[in-house]
N, C-alpha and C. Protein backbone atom coordinates (compact mmCIF):
# COMPACT_ATOMS: atom_id res chain seq x y z
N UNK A 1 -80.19 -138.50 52.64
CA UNK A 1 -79.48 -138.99 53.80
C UNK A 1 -79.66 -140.52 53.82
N UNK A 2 -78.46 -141.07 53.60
CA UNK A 2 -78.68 -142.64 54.30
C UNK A 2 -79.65 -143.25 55.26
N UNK A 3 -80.32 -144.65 55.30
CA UNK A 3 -80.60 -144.68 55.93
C UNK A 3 -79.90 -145.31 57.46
N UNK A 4 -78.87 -145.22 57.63
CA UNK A 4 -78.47 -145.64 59.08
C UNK A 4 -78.01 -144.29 59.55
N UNK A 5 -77.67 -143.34 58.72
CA UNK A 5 -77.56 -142.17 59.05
C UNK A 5 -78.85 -141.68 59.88
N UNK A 6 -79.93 -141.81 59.06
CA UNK A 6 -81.35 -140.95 59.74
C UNK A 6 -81.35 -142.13 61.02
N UNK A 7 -80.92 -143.27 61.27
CA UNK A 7 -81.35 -144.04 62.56
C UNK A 7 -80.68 -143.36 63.53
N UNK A 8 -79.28 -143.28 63.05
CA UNK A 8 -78.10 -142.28 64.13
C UNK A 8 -78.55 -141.42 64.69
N UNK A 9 -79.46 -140.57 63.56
CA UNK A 9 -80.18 -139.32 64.11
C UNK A 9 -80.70 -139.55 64.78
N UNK A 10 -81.85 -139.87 64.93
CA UNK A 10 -83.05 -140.62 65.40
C UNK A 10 -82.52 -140.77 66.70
N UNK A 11 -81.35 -141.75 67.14
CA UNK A 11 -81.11 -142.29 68.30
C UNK A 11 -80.35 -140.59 69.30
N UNK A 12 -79.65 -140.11 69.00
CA UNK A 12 -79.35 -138.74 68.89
C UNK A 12 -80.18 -137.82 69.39
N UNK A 13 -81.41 -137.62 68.68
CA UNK A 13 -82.38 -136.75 69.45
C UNK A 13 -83.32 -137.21 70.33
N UNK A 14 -83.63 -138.60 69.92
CA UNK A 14 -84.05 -139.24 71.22
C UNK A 14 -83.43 -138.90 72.70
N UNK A 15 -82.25 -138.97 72.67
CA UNK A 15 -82.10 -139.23 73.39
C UNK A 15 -81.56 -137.58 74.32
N UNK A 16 -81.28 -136.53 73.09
CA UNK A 16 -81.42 -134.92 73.55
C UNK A 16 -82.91 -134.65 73.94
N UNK A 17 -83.99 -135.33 73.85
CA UNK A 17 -85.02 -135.19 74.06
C UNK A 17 -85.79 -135.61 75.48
N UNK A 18 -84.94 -136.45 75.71
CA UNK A 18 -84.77 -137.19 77.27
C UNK A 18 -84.41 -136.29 78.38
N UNK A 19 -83.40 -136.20 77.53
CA UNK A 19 -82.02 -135.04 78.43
C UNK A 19 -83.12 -133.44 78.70
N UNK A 20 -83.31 -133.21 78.28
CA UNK A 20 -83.92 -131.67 77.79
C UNK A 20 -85.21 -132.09 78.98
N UNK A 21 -86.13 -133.11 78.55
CA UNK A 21 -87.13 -133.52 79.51
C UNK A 21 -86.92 -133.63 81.06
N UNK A 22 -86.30 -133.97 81.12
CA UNK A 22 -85.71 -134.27 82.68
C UNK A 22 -85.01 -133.08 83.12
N UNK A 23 -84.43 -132.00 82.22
CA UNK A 23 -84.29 -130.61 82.84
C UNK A 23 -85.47 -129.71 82.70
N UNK A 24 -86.18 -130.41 81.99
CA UNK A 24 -87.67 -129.26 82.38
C UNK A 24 -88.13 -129.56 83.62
N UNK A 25 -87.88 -130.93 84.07
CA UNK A 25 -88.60 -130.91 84.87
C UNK A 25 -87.85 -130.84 86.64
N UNK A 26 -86.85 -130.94 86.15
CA UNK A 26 -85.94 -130.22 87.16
C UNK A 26 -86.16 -128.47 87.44
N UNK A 27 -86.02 -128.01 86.40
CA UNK A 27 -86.55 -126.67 86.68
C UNK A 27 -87.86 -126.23 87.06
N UNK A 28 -89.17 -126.71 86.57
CA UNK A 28 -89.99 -126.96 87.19
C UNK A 28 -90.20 -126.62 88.38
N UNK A 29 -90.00 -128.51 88.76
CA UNK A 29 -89.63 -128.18 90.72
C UNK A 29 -89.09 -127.52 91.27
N UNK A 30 -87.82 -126.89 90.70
CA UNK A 30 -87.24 -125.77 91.74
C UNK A 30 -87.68 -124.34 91.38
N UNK A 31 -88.67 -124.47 90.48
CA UNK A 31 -89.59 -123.02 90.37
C UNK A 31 -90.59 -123.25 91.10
N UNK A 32 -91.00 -124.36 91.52
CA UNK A 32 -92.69 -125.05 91.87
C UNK A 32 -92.13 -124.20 93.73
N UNK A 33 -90.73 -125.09 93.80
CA UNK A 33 -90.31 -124.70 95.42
C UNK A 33 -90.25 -123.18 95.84
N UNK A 34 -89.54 -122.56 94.90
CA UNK A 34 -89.45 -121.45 95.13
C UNK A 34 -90.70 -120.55 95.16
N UNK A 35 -91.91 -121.07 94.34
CA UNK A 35 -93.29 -120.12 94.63
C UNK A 35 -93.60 -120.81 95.82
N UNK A 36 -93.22 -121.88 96.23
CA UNK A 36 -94.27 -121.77 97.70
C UNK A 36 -93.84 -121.25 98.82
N UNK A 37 -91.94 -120.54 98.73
CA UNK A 37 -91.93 -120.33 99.96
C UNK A 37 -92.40 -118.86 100.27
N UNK A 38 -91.69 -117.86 101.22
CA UNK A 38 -92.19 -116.25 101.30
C UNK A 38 -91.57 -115.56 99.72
N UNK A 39 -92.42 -114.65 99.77
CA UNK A 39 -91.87 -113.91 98.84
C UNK A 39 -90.93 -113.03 99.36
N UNK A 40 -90.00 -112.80 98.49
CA UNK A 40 -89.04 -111.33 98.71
C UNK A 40 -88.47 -111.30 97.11
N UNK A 41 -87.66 -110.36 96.54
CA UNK A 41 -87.28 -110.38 95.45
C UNK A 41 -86.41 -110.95 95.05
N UNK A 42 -85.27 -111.65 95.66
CA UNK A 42 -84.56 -112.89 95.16
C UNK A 42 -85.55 -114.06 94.29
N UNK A 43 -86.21 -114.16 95.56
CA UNK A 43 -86.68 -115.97 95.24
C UNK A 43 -87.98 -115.00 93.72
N UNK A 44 -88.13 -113.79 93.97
CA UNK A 44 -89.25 -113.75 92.62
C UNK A 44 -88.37 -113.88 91.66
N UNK A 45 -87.39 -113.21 91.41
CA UNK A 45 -86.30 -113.23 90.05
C UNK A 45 -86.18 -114.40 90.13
N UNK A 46 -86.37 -115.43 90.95
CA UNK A 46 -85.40 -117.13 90.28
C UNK A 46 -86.61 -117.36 89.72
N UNK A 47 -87.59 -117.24 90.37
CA UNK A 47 -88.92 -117.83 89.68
C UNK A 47 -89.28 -117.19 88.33
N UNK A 48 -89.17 -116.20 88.16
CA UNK A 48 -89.49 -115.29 87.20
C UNK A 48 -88.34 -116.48 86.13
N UNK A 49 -87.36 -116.84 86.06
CA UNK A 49 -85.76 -116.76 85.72
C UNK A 49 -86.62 -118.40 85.52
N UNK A 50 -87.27 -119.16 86.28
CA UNK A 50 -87.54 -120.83 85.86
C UNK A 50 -88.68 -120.85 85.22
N UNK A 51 -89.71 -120.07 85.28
CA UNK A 51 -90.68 -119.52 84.33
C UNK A 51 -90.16 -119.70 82.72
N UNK A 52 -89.13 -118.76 82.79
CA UNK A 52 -89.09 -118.13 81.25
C UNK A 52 -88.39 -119.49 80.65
N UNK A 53 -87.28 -120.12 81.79
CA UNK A 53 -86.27 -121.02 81.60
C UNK A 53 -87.29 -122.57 81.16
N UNK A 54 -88.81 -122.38 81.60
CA UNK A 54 -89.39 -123.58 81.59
C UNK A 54 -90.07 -123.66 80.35
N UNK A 55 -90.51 -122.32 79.63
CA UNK A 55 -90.91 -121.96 78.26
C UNK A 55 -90.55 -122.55 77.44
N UNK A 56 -88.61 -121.72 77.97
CA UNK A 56 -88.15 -121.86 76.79
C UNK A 56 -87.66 -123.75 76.28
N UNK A 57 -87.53 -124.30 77.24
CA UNK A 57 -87.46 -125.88 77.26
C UNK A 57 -88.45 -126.26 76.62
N UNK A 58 -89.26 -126.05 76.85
CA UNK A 58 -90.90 -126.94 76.29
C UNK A 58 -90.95 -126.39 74.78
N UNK A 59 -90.41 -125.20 74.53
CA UNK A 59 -90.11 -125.27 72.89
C UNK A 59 -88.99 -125.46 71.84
N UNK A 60 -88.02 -126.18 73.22
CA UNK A 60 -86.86 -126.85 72.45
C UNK A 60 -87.83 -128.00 72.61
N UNK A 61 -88.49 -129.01 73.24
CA UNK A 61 -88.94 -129.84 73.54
C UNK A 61 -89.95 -130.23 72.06
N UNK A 62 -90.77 -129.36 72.02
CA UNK A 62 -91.66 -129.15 71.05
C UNK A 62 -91.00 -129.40 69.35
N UNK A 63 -89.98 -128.55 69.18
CA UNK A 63 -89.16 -128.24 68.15
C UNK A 63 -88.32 -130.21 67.74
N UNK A 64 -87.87 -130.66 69.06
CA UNK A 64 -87.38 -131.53 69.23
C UNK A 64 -88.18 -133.05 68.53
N UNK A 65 -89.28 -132.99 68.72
CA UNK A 65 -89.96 -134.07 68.40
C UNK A 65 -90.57 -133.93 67.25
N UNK A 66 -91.02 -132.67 66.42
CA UNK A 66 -91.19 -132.47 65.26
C UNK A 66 -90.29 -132.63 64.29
N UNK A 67 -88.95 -132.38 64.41
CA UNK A 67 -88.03 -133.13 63.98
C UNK A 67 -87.72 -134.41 63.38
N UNK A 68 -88.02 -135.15 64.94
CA UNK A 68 -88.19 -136.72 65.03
C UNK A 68 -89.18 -137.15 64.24
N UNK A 69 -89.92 -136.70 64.35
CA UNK A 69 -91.26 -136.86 63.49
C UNK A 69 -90.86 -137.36 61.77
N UNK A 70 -90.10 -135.83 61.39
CA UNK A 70 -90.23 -135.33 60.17
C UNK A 70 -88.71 -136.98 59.70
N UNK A 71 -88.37 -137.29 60.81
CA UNK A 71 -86.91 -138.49 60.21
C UNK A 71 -87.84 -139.45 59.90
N UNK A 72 -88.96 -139.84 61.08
CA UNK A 72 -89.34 -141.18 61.46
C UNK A 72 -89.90 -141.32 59.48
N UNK A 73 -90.65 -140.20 59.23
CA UNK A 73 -91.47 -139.74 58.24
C UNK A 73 -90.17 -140.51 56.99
N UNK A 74 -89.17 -139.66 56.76
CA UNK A 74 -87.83 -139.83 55.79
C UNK A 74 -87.49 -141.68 56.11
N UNK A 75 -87.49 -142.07 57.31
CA UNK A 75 -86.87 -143.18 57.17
C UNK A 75 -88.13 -144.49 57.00
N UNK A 76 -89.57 -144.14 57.22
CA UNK A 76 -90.57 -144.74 56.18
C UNK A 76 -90.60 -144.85 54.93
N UNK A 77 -90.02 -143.76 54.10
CA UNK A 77 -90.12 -143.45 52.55
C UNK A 77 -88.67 -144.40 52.44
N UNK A 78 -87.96 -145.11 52.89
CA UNK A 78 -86.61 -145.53 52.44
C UNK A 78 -87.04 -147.28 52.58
């Protein structure tokens, strides 16, 4: 891969990595809100539903920067 190509990238997931961050943590809070108010089974399914939804972010998140990693790595060797 070129190298202004791997920068493109680079700038690219940076910046899906931002994006993705700031919806974890949007979901988060509106899981954080929803455990503090009463329980009934709506608000458990959303929570249950920002739980799984907060997982699964933190291992696009995870996945995301190893990535980055593995360019920053490619566009040292160039």
């Amino acid at each position: 891969m070129p190298k202004e190509a791997i920068t493109e990238r680079l700038k690219f997931l940076t910046e899906m990595l931002r994006l993705i961050f700031v919806a974890l943590l949007a979901v988060v809070g509106g899981t954080f809100s929803l455990l503090l108010g009463s329980y009934d089974l709506l608000r458990t399914l959303l929570a249950a539903a920002g739980i799984v939804t907060s997982i699964g972010l933190g291992v696009v998140i995870e996945r995301l920067y190893r990535k980055i990693q593995q360019l920053l790595v490619q566009l040292e060797e160039r």
